[in-house]
C-alpha atoms as a PDB file:
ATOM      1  CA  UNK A   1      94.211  10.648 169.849  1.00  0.00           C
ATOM      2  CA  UNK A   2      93.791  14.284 168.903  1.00  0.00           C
ATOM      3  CA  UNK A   3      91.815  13.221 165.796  1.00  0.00           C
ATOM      4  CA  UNK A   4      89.551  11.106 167.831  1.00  0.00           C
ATOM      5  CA  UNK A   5      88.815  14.062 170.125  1.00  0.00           C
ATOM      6  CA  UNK A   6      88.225  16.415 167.153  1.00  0.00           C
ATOM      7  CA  UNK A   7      85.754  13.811 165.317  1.00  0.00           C
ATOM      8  CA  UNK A   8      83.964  13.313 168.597  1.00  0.00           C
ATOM      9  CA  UNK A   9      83.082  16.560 169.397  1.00  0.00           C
ATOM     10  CA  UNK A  10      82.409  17.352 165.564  1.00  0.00           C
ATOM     11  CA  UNK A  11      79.975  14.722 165.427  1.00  0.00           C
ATOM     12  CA  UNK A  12      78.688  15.687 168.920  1.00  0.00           C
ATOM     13  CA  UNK A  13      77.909  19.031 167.244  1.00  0.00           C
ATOM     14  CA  UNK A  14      75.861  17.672 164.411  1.00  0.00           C
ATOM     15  CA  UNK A  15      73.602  15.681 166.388  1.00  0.00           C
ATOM     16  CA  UNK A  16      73.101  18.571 168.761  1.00  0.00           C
ATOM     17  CA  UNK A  17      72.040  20.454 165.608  1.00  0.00           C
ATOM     18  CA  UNK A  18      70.251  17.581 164.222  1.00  0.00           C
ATOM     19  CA  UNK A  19      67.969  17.362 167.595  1.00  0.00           C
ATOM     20  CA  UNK A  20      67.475  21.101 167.673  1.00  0.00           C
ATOM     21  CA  UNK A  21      65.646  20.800 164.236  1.00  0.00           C
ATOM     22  CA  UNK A  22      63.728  17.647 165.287  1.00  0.00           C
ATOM     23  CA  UNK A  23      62.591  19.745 168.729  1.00  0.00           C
ATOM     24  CA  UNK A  24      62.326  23.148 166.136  1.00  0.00           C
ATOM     25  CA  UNK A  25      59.907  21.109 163.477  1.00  0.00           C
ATOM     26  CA  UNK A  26      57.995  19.248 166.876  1.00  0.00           C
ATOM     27  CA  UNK A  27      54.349  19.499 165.019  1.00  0.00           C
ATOM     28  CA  UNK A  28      55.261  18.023 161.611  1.00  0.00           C
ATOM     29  CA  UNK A  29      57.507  15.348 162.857  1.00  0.00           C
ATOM     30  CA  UNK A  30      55.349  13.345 165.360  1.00  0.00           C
ATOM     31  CA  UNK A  31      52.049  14.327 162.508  1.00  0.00           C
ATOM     32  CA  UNK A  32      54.546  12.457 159.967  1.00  0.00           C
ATOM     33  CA  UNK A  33      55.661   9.320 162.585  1.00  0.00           C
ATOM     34  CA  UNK A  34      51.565   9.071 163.619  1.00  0.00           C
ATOM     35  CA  UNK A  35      50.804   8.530 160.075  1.00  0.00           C
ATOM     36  CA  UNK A  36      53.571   6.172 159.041  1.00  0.00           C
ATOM     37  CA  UNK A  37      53.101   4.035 162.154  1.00  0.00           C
ATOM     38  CA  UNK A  38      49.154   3.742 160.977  1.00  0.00           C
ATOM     39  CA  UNK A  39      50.306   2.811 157.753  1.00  0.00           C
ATOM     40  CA  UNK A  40      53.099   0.786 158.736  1.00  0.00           C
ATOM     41  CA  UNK A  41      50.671  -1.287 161.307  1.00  0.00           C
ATOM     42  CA  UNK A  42      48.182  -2.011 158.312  1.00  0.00           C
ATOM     43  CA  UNK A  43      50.157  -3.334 155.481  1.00  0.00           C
ATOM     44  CA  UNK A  44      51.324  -0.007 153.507  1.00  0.00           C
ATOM     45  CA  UNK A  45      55.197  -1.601 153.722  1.00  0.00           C
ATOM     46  CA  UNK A  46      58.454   0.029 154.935  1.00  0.00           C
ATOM     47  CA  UNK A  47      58.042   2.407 151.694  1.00  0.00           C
ATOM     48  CA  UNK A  48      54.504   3.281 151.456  1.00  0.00           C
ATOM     49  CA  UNK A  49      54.984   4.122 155.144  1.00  0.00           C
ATOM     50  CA  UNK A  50      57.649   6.443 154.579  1.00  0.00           C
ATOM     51  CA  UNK A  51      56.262   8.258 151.805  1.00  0.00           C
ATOM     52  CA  UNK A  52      52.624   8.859 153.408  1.00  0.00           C
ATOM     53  CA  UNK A  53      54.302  10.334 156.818  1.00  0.00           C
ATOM     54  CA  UNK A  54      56.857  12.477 154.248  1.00  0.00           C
ATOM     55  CA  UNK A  55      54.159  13.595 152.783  1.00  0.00           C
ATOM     56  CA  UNK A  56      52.078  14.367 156.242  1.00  0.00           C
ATOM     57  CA  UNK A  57      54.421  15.721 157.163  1.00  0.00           C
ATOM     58  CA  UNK A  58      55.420  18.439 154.717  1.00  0.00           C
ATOM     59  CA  UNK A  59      51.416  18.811 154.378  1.00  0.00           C
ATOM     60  CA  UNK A  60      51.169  19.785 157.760  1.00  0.00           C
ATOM     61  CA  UNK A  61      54.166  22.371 157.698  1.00  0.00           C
ATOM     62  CA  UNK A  62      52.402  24.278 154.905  1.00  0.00           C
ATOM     63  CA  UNK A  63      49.485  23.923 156.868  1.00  0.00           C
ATOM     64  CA  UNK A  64      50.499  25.868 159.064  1.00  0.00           C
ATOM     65  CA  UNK A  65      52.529  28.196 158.008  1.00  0.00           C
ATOM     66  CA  UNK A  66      49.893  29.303 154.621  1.00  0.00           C
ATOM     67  CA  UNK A  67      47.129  29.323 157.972  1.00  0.00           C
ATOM     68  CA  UNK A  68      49.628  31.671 160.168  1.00  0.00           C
ATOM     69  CA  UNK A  69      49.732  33.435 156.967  1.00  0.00           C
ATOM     70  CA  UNK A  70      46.286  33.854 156.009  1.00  0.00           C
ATOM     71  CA  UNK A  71      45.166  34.620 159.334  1.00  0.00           C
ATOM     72  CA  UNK A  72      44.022  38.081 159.825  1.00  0.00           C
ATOM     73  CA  UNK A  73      42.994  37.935 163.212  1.00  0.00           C
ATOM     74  CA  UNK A  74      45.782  38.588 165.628  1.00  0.00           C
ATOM     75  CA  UNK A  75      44.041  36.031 168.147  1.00  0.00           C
ATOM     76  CA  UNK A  76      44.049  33.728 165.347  1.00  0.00           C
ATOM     77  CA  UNK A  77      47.698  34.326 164.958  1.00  0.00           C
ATOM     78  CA  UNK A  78      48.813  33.690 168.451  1.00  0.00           C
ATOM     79  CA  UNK A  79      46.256  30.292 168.797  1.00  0.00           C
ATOM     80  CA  UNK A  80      48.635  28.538 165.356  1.00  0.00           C
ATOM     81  CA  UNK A  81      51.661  29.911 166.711  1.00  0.00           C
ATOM     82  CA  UNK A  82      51.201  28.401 170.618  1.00  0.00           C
ATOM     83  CA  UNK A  83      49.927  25.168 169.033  1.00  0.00           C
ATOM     84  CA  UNK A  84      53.311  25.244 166.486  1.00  0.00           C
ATOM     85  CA  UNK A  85      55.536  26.702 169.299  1.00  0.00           C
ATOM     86  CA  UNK A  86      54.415  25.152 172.864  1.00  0.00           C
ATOM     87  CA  UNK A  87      55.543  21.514 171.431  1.00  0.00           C
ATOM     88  CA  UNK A  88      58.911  23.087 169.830  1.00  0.00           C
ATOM     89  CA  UNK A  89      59.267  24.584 173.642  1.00  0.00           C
ATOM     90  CA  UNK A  90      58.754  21.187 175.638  1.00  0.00           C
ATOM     91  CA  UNK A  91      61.465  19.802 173.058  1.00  0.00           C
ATOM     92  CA  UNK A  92      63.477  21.911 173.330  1.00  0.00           C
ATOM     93  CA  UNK A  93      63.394  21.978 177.305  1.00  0.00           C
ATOM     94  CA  UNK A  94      63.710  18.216 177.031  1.00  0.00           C
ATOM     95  CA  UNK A  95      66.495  18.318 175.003  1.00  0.00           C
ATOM     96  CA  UNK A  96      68.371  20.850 176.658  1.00  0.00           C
ATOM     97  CA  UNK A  97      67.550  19.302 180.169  1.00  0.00           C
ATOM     98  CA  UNK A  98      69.607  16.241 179.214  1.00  0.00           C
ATOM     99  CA  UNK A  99      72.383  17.594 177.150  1.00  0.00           C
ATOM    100  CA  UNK A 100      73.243  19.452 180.490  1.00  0.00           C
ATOM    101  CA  UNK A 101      72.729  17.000 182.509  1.00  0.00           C
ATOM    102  CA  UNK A 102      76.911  16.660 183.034  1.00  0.00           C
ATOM    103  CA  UNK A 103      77.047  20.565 183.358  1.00  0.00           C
ATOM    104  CA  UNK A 104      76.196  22.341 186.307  1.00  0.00           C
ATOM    105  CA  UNK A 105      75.451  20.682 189.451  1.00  0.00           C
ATOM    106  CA  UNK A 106      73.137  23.217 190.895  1.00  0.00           C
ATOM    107  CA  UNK A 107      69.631  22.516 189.749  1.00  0.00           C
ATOM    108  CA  UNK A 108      68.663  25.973 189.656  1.00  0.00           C
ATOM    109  CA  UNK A 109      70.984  26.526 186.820  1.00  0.00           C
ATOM    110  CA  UNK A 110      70.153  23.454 185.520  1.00  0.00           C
ATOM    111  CA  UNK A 111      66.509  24.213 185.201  1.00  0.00           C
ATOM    112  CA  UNK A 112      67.536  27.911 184.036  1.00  0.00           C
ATOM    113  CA  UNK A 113      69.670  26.775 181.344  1.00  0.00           C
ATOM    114  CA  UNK A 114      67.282  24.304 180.510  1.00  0.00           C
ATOM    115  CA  UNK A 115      64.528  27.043 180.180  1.00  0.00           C
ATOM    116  CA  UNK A 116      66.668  28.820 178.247  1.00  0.00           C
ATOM    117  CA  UNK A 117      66.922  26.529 175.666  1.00  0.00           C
ATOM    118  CA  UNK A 118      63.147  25.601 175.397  1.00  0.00           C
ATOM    119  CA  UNK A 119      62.750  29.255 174.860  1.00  0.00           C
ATOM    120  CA  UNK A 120      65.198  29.544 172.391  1.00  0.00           C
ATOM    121  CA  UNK A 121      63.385  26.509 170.586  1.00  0.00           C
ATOM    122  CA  UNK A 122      60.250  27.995 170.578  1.00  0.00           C
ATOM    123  CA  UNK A 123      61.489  31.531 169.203  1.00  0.00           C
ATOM    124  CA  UNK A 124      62.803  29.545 166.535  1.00  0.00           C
ATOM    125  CA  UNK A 125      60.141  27.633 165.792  1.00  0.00           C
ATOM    126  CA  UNK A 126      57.882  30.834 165.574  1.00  0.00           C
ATOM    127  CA  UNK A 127      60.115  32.157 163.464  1.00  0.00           C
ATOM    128  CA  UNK A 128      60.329  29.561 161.075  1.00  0.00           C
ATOM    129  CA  UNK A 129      56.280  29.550 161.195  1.00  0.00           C
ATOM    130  CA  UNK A 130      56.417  32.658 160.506  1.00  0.00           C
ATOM    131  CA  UNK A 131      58.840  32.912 157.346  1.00  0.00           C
ATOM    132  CA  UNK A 132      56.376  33.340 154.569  1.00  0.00           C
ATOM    133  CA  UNK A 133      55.089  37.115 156.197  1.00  0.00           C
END
């Protein structure tokens, strides 16, 4: 019974982590699904799917993050990281929202928490924008 316990909250764990880098990577994920839905819907197959929203995908990561780069501007700067960040923060809100929804019974910490969390997201996701400065 112990064992059970263990592997439950272990794999608990991972999918927490696994939905934290779904909400952190927001932009490049649902650019990715878009794409292999299209080409799912006319006739690119289950393969030819995947591989055009992998390659979206990773496209649009190093979109960003060579244009974050690049960008001289500080306005320029802050416009790529809120359009990168300000999905990552709704995710992460989301997610957080209903992973607590057990927790607290108060809704003021709930929300807090919750906030928390989407802010956490979105620091994250800036600073994985930002890793090639």
């Amino acid at each position: 019974m112990i064992f059970l316990g263990l592997f439950v909250l272990a794999t608990l764990v991972a999918l927490t982590r696994y939905l934290f880098c779904l909400a952190v990577y927001t932009v490049p994920t649902v650019c990715g699904l878009g794409v292999a839905f299209v080409a799912q819907a006319t006739g690119a197959g289950l393969l030819g799917a995947g591989l055009a929203g992998l390659l979206t995908s990773t496209f649009s990561l190093a979109a960003g993050r060579m244009l974050f780069a690049r960008a001289r501007s500080p306005l320029t700067r802050v416009l790529i990281g809120v359009l990168y960040v300000s999905p990552a923060f709704a995710s992460g809100f989301g997610l957080s929202y209903e992973l607590l929804a057990p927790g607290p019974s108060n809704v003021v910490w709930h929300v807090g928490l919750a906030l928390l969390g989407g802010v956490m997201t979105g620091v994250v996701a800036l600073q994985r924008l930002a890793a090639w400065l």
